[in-house]
N, C-alpha and C. Protein backbone atom coordinates (compact mmCIF):
# COMPACT_ATOMS: atom_id res chain seq x y z
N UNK A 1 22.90 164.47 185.74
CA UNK A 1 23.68 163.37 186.29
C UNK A 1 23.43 162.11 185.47
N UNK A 2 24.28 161.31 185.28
CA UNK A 2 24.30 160.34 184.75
C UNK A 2 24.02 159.38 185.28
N UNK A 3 23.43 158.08 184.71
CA UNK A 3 22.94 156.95 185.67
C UNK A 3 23.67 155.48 184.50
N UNK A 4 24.04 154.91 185.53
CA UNK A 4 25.07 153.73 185.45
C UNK A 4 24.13 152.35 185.36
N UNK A 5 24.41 151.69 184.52
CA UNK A 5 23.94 149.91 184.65
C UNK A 5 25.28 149.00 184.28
N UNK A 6 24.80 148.12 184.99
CA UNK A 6 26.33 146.84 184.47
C UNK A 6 26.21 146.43 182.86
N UNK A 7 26.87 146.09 182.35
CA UNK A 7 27.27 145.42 180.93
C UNK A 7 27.03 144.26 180.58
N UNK A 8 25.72 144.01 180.04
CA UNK A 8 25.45 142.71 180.28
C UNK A 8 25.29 142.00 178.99
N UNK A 9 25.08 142.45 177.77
CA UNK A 9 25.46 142.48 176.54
C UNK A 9 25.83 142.78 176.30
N UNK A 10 26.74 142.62 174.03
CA UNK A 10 27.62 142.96 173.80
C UNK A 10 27.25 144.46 172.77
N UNK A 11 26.10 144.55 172.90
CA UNK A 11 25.38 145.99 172.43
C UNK A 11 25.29 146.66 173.62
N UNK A 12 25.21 145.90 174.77
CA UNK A 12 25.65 147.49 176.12
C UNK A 12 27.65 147.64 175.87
N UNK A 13 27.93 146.68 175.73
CA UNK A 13 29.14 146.72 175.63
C UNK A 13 29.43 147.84 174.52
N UNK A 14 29.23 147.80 173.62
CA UNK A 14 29.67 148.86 172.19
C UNK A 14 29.24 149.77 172.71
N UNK A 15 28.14 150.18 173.36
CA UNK A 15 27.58 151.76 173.68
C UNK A 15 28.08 151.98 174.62
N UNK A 16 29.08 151.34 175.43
CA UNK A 16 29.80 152.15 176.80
C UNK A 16 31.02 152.27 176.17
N UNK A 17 31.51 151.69 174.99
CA UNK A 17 32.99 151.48 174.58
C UNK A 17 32.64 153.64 173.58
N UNK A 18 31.76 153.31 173.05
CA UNK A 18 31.35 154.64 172.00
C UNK A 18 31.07 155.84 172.99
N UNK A 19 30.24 155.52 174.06
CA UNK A 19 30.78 156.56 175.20
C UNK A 19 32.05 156.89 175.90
N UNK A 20 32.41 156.22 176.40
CA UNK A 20 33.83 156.67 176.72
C UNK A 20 35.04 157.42 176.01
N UNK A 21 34.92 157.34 174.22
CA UNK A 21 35.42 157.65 173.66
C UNK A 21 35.14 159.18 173.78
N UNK A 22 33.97 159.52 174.01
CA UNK A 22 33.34 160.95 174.04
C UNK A 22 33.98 161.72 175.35
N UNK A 23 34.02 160.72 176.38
CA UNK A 23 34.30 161.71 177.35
C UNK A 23 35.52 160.69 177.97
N UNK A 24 36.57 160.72 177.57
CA UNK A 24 37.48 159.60 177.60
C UNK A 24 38.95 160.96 178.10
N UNK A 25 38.68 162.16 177.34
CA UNK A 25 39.81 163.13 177.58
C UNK A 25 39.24 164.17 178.64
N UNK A 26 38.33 163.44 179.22
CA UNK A 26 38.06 164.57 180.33
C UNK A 26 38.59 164.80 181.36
N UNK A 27 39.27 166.02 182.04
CA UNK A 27 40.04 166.17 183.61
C UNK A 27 39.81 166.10 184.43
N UNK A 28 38.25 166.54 184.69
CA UNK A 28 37.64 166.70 186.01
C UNK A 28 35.93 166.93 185.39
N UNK A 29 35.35 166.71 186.29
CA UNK A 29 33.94 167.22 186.54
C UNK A 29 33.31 166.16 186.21
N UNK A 30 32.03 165.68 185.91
CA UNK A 30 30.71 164.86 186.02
C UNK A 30 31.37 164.06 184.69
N UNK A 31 32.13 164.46 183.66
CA UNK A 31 32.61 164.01 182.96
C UNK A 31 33.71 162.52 182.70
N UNK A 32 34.66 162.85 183.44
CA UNK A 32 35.90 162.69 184.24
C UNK A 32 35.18 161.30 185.15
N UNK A 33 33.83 161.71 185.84
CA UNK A 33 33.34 160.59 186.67
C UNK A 33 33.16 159.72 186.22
N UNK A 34 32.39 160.03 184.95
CA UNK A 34 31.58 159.13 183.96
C UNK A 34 32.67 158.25 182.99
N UNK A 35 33.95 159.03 182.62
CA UNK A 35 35.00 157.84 182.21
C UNK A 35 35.54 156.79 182.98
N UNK A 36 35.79 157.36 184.33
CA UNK A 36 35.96 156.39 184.92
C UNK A 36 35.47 154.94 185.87
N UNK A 37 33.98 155.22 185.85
CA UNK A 37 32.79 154.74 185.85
C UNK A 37 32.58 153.78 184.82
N UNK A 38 33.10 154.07 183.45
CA UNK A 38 32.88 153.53 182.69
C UNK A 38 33.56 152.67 182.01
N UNK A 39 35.00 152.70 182.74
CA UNK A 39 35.83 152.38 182.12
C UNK A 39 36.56 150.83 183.20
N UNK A 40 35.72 151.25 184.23
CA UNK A 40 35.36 149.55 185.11
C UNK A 40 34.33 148.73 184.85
N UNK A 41 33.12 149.35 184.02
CA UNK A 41 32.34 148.85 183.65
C UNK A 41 32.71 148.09 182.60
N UNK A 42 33.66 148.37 181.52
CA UNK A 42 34.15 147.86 180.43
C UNK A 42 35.05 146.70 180.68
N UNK A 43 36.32 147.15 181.93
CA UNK A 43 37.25 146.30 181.55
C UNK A 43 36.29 144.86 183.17
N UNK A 44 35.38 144.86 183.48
CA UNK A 44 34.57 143.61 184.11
C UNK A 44 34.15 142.96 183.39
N UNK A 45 33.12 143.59 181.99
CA UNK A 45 32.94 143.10 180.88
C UNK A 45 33.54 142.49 180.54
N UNK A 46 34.81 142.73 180.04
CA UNK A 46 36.42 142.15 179.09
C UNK A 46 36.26 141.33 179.47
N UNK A 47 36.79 141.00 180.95
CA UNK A 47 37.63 140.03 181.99
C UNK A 47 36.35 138.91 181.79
N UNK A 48 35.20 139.34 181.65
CA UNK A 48 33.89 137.66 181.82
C UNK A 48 33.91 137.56 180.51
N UNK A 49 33.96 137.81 179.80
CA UNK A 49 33.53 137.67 178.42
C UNK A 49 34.97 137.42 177.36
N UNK A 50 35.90 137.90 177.75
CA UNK A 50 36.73 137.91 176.56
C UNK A 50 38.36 137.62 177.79
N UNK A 51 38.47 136.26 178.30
CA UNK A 51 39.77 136.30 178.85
C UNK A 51 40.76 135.81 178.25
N UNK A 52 41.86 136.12 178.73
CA UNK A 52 42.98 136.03 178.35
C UNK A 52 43.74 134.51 179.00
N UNK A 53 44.48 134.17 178.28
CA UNK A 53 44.86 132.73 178.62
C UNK A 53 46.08 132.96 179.30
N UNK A 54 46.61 131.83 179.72
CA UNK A 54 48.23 131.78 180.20
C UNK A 54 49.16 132.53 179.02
N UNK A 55 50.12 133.12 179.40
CA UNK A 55 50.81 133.60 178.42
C UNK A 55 52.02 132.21 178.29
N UNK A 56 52.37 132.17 177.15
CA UNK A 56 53.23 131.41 176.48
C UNK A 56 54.73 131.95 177.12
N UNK A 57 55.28 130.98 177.80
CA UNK A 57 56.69 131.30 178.00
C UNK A 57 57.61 131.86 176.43
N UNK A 58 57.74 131.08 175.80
CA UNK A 58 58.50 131.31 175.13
C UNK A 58 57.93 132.66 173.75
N UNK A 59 56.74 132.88 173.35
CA UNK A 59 56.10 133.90 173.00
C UNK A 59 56.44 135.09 174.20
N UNK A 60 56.72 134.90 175.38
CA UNK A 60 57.13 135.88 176.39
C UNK A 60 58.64 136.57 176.28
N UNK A 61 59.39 135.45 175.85
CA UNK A 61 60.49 135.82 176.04
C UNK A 61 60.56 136.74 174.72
N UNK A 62 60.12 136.29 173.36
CA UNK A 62 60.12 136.38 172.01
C UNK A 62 60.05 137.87 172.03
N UNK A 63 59.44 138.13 172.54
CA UNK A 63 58.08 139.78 173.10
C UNK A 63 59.36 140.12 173.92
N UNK A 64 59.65 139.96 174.76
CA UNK A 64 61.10 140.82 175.80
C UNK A 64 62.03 140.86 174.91
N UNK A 65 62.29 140.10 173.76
CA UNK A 65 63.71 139.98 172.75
C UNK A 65 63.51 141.20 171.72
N UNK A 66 62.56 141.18 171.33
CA UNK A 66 61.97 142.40 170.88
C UNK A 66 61.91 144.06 171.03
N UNK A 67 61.36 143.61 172.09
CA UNK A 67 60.85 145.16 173.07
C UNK A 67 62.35 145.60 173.40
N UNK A 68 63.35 144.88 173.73
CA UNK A 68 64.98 144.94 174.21
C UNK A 68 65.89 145.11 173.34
N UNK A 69 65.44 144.59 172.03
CA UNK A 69 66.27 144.53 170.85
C UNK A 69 67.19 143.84 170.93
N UNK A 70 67.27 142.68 171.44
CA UNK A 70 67.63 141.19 171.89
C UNK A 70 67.83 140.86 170.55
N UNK A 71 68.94 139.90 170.10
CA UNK A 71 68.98 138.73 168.93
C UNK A 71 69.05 137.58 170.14
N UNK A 72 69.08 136.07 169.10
CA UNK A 72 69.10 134.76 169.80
C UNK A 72 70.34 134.79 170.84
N UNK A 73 71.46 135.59 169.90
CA UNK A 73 73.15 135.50 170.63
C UNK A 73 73.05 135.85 172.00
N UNK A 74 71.94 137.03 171.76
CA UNK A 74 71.94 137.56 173.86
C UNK A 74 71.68 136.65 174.38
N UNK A 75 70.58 135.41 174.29
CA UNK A 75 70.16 134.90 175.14
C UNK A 75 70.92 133.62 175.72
N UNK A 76 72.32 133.49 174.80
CA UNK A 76 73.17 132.58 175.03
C UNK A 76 73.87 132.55 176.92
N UNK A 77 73.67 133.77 177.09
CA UNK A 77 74.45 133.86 178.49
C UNK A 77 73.25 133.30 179.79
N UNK A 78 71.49 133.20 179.13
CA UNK A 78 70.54 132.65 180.01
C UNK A 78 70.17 131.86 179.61
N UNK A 79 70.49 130.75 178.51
CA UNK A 79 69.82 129.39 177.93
C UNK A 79 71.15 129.09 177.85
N UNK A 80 72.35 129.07 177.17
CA UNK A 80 73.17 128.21 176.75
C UNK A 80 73.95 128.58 175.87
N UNK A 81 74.24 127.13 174.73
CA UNK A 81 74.69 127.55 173.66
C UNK A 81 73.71 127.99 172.36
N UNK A 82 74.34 128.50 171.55
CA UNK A 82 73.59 128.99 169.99
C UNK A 82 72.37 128.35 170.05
N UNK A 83 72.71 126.92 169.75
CA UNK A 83 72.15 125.68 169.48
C UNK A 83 70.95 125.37 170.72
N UNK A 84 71.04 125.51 171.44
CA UNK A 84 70.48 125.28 172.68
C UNK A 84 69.15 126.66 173.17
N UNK A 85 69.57 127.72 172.37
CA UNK A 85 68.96 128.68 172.21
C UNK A 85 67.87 129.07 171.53
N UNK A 86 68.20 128.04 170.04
CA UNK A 86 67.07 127.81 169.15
C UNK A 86 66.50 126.54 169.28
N UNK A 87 66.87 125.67 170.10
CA UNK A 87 65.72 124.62 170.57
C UNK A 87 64.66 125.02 171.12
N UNK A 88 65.34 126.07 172.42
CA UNK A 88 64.23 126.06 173.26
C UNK A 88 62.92 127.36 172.11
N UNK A 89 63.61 128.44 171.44
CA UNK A 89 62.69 129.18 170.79
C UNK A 89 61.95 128.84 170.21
N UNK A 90 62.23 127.28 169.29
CA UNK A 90 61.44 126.62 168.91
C UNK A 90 60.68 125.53 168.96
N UNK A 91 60.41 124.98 170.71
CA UNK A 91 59.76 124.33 171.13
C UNK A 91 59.98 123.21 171.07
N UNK A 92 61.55 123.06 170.55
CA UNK A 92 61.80 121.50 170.56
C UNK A 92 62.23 121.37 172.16
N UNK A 93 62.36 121.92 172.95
CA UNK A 93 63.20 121.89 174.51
C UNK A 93 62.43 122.57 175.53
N UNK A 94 61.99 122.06 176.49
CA UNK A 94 61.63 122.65 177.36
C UNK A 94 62.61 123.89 178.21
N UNK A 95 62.22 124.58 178.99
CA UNK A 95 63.24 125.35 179.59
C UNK A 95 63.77 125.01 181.25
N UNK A 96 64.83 124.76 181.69
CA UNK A 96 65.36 124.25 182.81
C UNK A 96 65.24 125.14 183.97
N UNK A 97 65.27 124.93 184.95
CA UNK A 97 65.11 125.27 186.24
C UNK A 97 66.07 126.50 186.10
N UNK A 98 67.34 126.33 185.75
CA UNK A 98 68.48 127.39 185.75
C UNK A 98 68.25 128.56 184.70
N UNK A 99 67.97 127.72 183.16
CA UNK A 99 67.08 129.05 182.57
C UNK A 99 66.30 129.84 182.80
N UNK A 100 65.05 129.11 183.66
CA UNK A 100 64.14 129.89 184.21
C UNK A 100 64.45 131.08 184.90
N UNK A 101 65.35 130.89 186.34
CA UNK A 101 65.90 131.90 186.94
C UNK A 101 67.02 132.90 186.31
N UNK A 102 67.43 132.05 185.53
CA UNK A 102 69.06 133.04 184.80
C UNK A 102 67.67 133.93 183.16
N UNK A 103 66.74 133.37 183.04
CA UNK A 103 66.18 134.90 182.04
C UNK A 103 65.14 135.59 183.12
N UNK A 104 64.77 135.14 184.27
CA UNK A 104 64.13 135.78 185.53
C UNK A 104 65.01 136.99 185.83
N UNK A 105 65.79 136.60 186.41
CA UNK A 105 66.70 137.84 186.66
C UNK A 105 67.62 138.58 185.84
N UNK A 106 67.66 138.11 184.93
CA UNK A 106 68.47 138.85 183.53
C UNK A 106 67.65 139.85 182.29
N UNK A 107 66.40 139.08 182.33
CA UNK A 107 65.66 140.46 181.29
C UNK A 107 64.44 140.19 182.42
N UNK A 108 64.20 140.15 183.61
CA UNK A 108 63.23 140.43 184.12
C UNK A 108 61.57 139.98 183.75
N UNK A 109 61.43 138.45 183.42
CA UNK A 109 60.55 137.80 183.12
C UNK A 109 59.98 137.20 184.75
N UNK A 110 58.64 137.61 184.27
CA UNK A 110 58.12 136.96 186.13
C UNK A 110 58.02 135.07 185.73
N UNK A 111 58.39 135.03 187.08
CA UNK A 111 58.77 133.95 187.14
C UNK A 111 57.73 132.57 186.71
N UNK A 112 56.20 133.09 187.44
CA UNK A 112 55.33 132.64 187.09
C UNK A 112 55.07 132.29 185.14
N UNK A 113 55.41 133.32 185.02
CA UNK A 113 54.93 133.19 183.30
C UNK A 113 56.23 132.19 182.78
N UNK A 114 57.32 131.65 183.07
CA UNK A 114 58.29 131.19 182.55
C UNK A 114 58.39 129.63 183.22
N UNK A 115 57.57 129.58 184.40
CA UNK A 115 56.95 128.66 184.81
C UNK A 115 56.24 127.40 184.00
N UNK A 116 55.20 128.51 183.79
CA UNK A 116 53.83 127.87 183.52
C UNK A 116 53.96 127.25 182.25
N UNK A 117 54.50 127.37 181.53
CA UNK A 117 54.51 126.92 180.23
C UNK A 117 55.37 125.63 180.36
N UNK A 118 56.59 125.78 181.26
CA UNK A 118 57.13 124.40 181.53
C UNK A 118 56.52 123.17 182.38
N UNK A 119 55.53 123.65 183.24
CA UNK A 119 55.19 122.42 183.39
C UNK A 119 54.03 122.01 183.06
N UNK A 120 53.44 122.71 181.72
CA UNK A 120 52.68 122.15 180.90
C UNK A 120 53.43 121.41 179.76
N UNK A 121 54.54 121.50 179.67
CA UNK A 121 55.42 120.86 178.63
C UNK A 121 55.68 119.61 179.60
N UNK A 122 56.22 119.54 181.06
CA UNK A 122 56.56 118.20 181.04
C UNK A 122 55.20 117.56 181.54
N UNK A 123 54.17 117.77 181.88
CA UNK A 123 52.89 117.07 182.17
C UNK A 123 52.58 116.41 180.86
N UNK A 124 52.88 117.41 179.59
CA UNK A 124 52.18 116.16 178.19
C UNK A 124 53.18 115.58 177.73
N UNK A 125 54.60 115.94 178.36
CA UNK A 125 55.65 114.55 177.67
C UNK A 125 55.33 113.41 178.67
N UNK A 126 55.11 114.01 179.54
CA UNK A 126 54.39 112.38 180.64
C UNK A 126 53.71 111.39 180.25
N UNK A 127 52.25 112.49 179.88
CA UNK A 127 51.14 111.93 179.66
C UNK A 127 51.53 111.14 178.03
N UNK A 128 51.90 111.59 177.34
CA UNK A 128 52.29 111.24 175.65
C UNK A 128 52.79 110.06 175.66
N UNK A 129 53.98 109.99 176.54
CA UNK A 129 54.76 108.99 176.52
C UNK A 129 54.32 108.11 176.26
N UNK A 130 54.48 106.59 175.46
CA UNK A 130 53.46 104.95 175.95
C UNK A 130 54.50 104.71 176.86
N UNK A 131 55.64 104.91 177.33
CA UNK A 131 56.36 103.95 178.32
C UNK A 131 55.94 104.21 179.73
N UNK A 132 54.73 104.95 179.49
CA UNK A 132 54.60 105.78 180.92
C UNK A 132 53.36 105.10 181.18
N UNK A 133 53.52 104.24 182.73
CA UNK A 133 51.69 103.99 182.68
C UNK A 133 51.60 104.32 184.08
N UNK A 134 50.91 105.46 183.66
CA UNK A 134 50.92 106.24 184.83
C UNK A 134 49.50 105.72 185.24
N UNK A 135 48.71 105.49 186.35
CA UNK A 135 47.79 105.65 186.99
C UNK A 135 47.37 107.05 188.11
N UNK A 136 46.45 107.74 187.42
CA UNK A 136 46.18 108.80 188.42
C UNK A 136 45.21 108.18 189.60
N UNK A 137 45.00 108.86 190.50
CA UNK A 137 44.45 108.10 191.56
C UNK A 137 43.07 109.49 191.74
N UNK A 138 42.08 108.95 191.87
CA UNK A 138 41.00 109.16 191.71
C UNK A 138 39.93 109.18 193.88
N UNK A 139 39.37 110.17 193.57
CA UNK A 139 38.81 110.15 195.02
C UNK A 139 37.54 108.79 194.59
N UNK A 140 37.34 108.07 195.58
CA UNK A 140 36.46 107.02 195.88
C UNK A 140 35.06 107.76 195.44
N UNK A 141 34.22 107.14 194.95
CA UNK A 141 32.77 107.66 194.56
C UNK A 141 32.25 107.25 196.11
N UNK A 142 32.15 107.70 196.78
CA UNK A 142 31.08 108.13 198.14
C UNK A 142 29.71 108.36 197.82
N UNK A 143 28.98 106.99 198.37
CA UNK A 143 27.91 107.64 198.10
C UNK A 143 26.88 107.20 200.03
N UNK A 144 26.33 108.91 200.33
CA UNK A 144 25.62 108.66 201.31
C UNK A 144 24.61 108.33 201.48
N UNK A 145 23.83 107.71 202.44
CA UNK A 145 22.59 107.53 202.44
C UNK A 145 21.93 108.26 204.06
N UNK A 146 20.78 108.74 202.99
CA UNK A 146 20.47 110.04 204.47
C UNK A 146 19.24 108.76 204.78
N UNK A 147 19.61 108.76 206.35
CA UNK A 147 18.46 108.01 207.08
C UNK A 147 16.87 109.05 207.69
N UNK A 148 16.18 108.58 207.74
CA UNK A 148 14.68 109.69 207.84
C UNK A 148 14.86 109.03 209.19
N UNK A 149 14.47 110.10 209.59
CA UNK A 149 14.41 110.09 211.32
C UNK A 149 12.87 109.92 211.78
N UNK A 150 12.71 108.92 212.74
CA UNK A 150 11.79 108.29 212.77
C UNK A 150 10.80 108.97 213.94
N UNK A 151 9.67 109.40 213.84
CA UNK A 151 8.71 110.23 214.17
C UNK A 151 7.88 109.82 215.39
């Protein structure tokens, strides 16, 4: 029987990645346990050690245009015109509320990921701006004072 520890370096990491490979095509038996045992052990590892960022809206779509065999012209019927098509691909344009939903439901982009990238685009045209003087508002520094209770 095999005996299990968590992944706590990146030399336990390589020796569970070099195990699994060994018993990675197994169907069933003590084998089979041990890939899959091992193969939560790995991807907990991944996830603390090596994460993954927001995905890029428009690197998203780029990747669905692809995978679909999409040119720019398809995307004219969920962004616009020609012109309007290669703004947004090339980051001169943010993407609109109506784009969002019209390539949501048209090549099936979650909504979240087509999101996120826009309102990180208009938070730093905010912030960028000089005509903008924005004041963020800040919680009050609180400070308590513990009274000693008198004996």
């Amino acid at each position: 029987m095999n005996t299990f520890k968590a992944i706590k370096t990146e030399k336990d990491y390589e020796v569970a990645l070099k195990r699994l490979e060994k018993v990675f095509d197994a169907q069933s038996g003590p084998d089979a346990d041990e890939a899959e045992v091992l193969a939560i052990l790995i991807e907990d590892y991944e996830e603390k050690n090596y994460p993954i960022g927001d995905p890029d809206p428009i690197e998203y779509i780029k990747l669905k245009m692809e995978n679909m065999g999409l040119k720019r012209a398809d995307l004219v019927k969920y962004i616009g015109s020609e012109s309007r098509v290669s703004e947004i691909l090339n980051g001169r344009r943010s993407l609109t509320q109506t784009m969002i939903v019209a390539l949501h439901k048209g090549l099936k982009i979650p909504l979240e990921s087509l999101m996120l990238g826009n309102v990180k685009a208009i938070m730093k045209k905010v912030y960028a701006h000089p005509s903008n003087k924005i004041q963020v508002a800040r919680e009050p520094k609180t400070v308590y004072k513990v009274k000693k209770k008198k004996k």
